[in-house]
Protein backbone atom coordinates (compact mmCIF):
# COMPACT_ATOMS: atom_id res chain seq x y z
CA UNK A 1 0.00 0.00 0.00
CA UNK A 2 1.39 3.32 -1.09
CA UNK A 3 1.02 6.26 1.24
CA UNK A 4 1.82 9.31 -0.31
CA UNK A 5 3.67 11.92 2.19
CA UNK A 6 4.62 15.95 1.86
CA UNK A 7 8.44 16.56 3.30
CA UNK A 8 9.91 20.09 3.55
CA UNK A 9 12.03 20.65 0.28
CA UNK A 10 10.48 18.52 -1.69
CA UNK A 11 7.29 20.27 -3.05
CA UNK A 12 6.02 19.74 -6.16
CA UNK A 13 7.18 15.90 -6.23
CA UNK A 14 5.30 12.54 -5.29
CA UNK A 15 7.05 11.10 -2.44
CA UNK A 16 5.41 8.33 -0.92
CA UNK A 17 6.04 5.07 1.35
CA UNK A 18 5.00 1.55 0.15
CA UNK A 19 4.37 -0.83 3.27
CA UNK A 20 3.61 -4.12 1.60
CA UNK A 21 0.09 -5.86 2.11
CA UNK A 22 0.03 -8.49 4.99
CA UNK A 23 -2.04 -10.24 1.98
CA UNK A 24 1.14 -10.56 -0.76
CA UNK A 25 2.92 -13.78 0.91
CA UNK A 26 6.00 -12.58 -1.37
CA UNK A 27 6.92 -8.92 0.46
CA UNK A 28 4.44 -9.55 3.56
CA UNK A 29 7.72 -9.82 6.01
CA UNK A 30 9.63 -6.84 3.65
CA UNK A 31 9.96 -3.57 5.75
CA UNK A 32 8.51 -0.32 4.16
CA UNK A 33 10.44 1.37 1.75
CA UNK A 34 10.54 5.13 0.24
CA UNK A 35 10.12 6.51 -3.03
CA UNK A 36 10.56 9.56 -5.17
CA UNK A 37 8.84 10.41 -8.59
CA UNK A 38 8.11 6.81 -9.00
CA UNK A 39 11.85 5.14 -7.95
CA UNK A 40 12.64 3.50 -5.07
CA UNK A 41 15.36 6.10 -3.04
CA UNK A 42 18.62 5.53 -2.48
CA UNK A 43 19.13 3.57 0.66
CA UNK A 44 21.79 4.76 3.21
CA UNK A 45 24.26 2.44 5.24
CA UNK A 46 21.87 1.80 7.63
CA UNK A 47 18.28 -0.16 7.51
CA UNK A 48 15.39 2.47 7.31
CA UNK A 49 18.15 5.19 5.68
CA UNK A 50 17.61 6.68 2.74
CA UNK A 51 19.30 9.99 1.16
CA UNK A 52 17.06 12.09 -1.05
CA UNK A 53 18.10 15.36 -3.26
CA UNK A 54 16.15 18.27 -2.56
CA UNK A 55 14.84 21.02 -5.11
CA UNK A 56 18.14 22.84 -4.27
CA UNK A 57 20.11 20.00 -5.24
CA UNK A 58 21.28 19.16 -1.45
CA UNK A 59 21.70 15.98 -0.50
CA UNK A 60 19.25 14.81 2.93
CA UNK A 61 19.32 11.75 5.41
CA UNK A 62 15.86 10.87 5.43
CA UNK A 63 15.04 8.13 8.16
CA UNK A 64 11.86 5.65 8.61
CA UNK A 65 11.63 4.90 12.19
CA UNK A 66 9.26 1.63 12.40
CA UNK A 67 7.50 0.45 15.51
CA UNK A 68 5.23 -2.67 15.78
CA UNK A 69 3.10 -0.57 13.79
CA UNK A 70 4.37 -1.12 9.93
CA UNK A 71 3.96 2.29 8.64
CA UNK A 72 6.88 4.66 9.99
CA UNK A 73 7.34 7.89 11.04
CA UNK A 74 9.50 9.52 8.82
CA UNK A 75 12.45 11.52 9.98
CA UNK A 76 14.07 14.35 8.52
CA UNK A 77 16.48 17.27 9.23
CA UNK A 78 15.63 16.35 12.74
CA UNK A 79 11.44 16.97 12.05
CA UNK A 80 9.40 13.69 12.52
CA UNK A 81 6.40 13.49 9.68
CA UNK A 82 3.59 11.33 10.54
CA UNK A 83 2.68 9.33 7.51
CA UNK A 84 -0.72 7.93 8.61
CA UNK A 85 -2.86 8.96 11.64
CA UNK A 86 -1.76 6.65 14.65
CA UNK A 87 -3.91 3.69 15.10
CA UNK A 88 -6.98 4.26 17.98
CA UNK A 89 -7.11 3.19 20.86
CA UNK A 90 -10.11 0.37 20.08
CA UNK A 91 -8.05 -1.05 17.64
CA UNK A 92 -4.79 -1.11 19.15
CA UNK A 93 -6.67 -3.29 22.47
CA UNK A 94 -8.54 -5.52 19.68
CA UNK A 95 -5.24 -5.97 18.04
CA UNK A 96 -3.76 -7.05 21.25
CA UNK A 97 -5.93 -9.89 22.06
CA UNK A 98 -3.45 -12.67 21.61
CA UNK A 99 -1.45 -11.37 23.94
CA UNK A 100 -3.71 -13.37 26.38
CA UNK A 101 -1.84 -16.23 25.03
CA UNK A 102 1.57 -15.45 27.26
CA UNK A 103 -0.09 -16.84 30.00
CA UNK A 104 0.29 -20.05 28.25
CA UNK A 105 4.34 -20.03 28.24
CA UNK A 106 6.26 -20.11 25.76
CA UNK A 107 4.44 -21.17 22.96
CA UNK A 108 1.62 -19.02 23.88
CA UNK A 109 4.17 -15.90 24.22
CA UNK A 110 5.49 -16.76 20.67
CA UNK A 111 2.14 -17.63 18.83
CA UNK A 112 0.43 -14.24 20.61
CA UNK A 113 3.05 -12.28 19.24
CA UNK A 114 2.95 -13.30 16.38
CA UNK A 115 -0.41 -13.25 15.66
CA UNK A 116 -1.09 -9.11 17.28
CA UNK A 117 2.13 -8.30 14.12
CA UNK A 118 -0.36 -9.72 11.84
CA UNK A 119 -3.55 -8.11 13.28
CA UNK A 120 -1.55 -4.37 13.44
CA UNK A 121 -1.42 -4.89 9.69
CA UNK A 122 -4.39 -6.10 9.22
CA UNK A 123 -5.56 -2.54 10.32
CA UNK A 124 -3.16 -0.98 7.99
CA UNK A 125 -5.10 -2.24 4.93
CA UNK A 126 -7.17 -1.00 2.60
CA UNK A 127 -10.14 -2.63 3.51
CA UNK A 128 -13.54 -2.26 4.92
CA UNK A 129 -13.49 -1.37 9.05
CA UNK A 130 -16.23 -4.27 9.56
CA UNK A 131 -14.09 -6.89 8.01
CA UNK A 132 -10.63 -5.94 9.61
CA UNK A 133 -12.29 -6.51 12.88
CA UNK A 134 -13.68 -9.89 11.37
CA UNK A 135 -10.23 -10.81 10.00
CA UNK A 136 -8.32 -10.08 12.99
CA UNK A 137 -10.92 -11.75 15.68
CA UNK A 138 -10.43 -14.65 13.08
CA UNK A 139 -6.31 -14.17 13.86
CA UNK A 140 -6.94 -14.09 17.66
CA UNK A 141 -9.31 -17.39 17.66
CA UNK A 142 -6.96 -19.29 14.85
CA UNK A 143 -3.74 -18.44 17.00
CA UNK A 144 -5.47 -19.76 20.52
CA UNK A 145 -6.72 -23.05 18.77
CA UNK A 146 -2.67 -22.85 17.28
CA UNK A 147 -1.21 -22.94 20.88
CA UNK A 148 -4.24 -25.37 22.53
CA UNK A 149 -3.38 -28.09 19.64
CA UNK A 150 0.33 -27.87 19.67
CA UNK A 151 0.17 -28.16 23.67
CA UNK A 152 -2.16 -31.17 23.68
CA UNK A 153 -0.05 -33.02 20.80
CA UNK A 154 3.10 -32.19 23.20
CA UNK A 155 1.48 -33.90 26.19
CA UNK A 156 0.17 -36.28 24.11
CA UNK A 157 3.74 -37.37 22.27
CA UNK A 158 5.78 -36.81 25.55
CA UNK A 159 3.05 -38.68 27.93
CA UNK A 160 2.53 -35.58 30.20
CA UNK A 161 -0.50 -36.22 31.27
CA UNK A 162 -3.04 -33.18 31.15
CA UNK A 163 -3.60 -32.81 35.15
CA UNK A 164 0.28 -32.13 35.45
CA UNK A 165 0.57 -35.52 37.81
């Protein structure tokens, strides 16, 4: 999904960060990336550097500062730009759901966190607000029956029986 994004000195040109879809299996795990006028940026030494030439011909450090949200906040010249509004607070709790699952060790912790990176995204796309909440309950309730199955076959294949005895 392409956001497009205004930064100081660079009026008058389509700048824009593409945060792949949690739906294309290909670039699902790919970080976002920046581009200018239709081509990817430069990239800098660093992940989530890029260096951009202004109007003026001056070279800037441009930096996309990524959280467990997958669209970044874009840094440059020391100013932050905010590419999309920040998630609210509804979503962000509904989002968290699996994180009910730490209480079930390991696994759970793993599984849980896993599956509120995929329901963050899930909020990121372009898609109807009814569904996302569908699709993500649908994350929540497939990564709980994930973690009860995967504990009962390791009881089962180990012989540790259910009542901890």
């Amino acid at each position: 999904m392409d956001h497009p994004v205004q930064l100081p000195g660079f009026e008058g040109r389509e700048v824009f960060v593409r945060v792949p879809s949690v739906f294309d299996a290909a670039k699902a795990f790919k970080g976002p990336e920046l581009w200018v006028d239709g081509q990817a940026a430069a990239k800098g030494s660093k992940k989530g550097q890029y260096f951009l030439k202004r109007g003026d011909g001056q070279e800037v450090l441009v930096k996309l500062k990524t959280s467990i949200d997958p669209t970044p906040v874009i840094e440059i010249e020391g100013k932050k730009v905010q590419v999309v509004a920040p998630l609210k607070w509804y979503q962000v709790v509904w989002s968290c759901l699996p994180i009910i699952l730490l209480t079930g060790g390991m696994i759970g912790g793993v599984v849980g966190a896993l599956a509120l990176m995929f329901n963050i995204r899930l909020f990121r796309e372009d898609i109807k607000p009814g569904f996302k909440y569908l699709l993500s309950g649908a994350v929540s309730f497939g990564a709980f029956m994930f973690c009860v199955i995967i504990v009962l076959w390791l009881r089962w294949k180990f012989g540790v029986p259910l009542d901890g005895k």
